[in-house]
N, C-alpha and C. Protein backbone atom coordinates (compact mmCIF):
# COMPACT_ATOMS: atom_id res chain seq x y z
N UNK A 1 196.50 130.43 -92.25
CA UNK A 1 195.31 130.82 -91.53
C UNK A 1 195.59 132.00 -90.60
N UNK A 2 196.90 131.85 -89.76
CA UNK A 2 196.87 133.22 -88.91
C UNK A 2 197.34 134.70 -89.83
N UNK A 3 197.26 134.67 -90.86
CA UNK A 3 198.07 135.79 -91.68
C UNK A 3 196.39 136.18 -92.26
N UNK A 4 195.51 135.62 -92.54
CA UNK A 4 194.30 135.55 -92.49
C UNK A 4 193.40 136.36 -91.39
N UNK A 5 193.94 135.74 -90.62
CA UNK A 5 193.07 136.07 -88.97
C UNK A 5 193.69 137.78 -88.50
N UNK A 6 194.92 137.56 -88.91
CA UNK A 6 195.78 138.90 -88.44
C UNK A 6 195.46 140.16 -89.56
N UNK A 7 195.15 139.71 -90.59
CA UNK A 7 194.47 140.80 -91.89
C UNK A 7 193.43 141.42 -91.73
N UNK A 8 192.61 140.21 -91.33
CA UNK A 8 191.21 140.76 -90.67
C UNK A 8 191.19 141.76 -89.44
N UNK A 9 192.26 141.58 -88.27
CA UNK A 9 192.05 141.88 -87.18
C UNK A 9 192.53 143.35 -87.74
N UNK A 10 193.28 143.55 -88.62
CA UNK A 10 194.12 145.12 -89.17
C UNK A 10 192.85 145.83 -89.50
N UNK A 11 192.13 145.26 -90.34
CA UNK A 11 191.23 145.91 -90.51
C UNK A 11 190.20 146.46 -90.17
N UNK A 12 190.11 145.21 -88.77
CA UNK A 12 188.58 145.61 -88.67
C UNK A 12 189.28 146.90 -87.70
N UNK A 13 190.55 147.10 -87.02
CA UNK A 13 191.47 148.03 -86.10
C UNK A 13 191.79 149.53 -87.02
N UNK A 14 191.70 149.22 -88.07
CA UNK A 14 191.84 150.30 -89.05
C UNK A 14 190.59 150.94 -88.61
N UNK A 15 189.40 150.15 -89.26
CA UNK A 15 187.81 150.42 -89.35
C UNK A 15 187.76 151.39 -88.04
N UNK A 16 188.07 150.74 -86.90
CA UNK A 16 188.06 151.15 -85.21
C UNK A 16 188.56 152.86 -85.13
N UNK A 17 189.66 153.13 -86.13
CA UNK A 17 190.13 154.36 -85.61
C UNK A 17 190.12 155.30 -86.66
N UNK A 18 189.41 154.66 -87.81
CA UNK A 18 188.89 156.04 -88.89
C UNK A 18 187.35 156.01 -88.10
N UNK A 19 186.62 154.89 -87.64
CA UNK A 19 185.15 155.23 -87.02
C UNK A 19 185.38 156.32 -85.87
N UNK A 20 186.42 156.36 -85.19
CA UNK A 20 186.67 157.12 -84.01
C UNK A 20 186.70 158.74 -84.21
N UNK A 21 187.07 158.89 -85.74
CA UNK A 21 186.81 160.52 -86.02
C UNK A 21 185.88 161.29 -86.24
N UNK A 22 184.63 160.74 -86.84
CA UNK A 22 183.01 161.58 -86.92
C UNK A 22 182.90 161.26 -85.05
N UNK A 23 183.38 160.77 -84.31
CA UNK A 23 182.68 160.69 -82.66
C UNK A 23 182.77 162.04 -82.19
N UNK A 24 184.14 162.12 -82.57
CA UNK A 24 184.71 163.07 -81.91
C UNK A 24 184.59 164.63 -82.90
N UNK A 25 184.54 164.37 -83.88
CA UNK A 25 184.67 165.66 -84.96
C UNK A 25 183.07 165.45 -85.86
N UNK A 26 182.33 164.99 -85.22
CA UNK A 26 181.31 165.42 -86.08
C UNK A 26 179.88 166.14 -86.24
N UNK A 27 179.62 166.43 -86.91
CA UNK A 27 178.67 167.83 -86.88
C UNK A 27 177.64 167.62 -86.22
N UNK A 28 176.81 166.84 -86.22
CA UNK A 28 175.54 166.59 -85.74
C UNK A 28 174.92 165.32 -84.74
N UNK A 29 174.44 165.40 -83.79
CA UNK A 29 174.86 164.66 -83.00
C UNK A 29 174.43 163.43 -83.46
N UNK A 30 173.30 163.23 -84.48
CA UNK A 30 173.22 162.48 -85.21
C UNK A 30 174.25 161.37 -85.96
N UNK A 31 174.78 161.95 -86.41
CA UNK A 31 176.51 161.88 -87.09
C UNK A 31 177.19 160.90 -86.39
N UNK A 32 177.39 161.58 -85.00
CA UNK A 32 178.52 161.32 -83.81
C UNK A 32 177.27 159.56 -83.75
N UNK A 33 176.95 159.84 -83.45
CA UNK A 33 175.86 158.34 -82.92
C UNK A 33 176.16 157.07 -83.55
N UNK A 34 175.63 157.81 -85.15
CA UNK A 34 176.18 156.85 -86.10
C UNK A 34 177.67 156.08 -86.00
N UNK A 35 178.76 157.12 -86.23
CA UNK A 35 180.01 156.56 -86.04
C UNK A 35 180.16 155.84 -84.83
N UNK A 36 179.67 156.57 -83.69
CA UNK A 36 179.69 155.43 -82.49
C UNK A 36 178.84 153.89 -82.92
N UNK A 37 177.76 153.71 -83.03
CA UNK A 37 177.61 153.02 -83.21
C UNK A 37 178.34 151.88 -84.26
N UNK A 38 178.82 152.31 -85.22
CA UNK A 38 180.07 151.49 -85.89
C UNK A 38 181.24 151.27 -85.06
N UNK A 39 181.44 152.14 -84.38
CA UNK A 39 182.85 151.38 -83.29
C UNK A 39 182.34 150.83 -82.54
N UNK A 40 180.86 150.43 -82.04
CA UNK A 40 180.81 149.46 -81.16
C UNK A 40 180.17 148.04 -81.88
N UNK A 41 179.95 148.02 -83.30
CA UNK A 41 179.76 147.20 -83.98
C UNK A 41 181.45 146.38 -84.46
N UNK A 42 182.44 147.53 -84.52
CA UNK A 42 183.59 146.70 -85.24
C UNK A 42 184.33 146.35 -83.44
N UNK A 43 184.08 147.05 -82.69
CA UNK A 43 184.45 146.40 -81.05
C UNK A 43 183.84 144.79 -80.92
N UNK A 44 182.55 144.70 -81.21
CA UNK A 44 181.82 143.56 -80.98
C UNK A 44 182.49 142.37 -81.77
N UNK A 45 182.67 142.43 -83.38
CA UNK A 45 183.62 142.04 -84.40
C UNK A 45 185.21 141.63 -83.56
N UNK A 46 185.86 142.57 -83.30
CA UNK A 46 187.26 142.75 -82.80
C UNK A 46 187.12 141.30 -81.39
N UNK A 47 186.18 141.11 -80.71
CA UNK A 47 185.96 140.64 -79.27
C UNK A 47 186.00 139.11 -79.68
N UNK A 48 184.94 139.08 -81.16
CA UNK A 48 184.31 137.84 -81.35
C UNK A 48 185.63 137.27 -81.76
N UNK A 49 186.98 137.99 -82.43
CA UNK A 49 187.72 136.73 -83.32
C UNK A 49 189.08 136.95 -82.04
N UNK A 50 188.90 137.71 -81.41
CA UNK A 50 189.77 137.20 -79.89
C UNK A 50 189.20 136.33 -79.48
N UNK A 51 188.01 136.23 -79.17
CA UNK A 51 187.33 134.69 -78.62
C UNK A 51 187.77 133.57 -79.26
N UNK A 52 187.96 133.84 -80.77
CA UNK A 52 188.36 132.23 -81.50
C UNK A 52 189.77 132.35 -81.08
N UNK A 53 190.38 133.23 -81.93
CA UNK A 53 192.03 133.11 -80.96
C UNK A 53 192.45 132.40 -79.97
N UNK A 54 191.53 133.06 -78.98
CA UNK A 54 192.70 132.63 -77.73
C UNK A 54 192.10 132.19 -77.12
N UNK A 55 190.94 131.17 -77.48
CA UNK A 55 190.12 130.33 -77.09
C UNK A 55 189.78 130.42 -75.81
N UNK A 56 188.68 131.51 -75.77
CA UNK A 56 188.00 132.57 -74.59
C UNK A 56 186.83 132.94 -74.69
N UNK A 57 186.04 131.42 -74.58
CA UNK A 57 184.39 131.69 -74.73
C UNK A 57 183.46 132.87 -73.93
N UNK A 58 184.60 133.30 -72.90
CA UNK A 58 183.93 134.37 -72.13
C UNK A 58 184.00 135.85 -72.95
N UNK A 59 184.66 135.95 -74.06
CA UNK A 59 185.06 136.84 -74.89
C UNK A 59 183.56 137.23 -75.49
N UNK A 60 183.23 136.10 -75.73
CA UNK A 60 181.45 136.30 -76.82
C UNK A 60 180.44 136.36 -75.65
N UNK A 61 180.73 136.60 -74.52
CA UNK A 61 179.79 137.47 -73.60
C UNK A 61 179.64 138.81 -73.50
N UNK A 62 181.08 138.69 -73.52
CA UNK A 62 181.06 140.39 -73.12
C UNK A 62 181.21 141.34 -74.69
N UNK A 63 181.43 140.66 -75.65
CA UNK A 63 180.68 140.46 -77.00
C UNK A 63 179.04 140.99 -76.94
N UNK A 64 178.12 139.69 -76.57
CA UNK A 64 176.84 140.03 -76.55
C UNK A 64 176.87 141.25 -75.94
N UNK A 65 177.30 141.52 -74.43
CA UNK A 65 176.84 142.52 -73.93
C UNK A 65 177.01 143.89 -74.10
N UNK A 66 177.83 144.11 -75.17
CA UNK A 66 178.27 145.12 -76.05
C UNK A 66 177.39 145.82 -77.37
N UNK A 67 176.91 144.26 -77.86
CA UNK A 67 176.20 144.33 -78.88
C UNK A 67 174.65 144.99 -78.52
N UNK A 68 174.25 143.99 -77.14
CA UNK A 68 172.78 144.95 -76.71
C UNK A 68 173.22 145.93 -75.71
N UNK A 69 173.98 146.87 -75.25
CA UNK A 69 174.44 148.25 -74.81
C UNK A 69 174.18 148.73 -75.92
N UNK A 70 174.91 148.27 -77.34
CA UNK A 70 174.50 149.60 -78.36
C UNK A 70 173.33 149.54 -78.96
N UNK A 71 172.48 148.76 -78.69
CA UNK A 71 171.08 149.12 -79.59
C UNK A 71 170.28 149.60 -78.41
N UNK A 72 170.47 149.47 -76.74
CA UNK A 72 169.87 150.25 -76.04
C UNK A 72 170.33 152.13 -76.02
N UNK A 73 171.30 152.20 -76.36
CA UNK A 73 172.46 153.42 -76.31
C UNK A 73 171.17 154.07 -77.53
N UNK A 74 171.12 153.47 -78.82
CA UNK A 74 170.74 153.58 -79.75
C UNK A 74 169.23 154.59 -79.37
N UNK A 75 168.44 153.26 -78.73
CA UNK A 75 167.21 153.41 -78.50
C UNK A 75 166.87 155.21 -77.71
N UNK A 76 167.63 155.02 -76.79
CA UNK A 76 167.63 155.79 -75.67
C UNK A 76 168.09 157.43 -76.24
N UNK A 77 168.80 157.55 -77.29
CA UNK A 77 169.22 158.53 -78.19
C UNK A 77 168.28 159.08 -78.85
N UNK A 78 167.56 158.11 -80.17
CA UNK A 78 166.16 158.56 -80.58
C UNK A 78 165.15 158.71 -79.83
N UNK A 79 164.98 158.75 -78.34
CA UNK A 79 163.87 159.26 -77.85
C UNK A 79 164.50 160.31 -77.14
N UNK A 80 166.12 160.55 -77.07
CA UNK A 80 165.89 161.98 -76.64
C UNK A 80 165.75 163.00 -77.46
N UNK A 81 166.47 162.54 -78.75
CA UNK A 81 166.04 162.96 -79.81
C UNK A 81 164.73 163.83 -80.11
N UNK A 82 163.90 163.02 -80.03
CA UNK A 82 162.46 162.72 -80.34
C UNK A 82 161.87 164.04 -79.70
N UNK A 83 162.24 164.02 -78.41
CA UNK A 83 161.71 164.90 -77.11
C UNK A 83 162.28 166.83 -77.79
N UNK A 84 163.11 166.45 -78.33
CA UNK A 84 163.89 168.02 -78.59
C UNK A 84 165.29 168.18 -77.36
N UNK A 85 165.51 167.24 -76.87
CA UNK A 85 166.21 167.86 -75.28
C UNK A 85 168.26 167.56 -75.89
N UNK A 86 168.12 167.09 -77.31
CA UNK A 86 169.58 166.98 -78.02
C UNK A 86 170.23 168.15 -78.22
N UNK A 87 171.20 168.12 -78.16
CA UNK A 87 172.31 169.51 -78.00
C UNK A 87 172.27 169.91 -80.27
């Protein structure tokens, strides 16, 4: 089971630092958003199976509160978007 748990965690840590290159290197700010938003989706992922780990229910709080930061982050993007005021 932990060779399991530790496969997963590679990956989803892999996922974490190929998502980290459109943030930083990508064309449109559109782009950059997207990839952010996948690193804070595989962050949220990464939080939840430390919580089972190391048996740290406070882990899937700060979990949730990660999860709704990025759909407000989200929100708050397409309406600046929206406005024209995006680089």
């Amino acid at each position: 089971m932990s060779t399991l748990i530790a496969s997963v965690a590679l990956v989803l840590l892999a996922s974490l630092i190929v998502g980290l290159v459109p943030v930083f290197r990508g064309r449109a700010p559109a782009d950059r958003m997207l990839a952010a938003q996948l690193t804070g989706t595989t962050t949220v992922a990464i939080l939840v199976l430390l919580s089972q780990v190391m048996a740290m229910p406070a882990l899937l709080d700060v979990a949730l509160v990660f999860a709704m930061l990025a759909g407000v982050t989200l929100v708050c993007f397409v309406i600046l978007a929206s406005r024209g005021t995006q680089e």
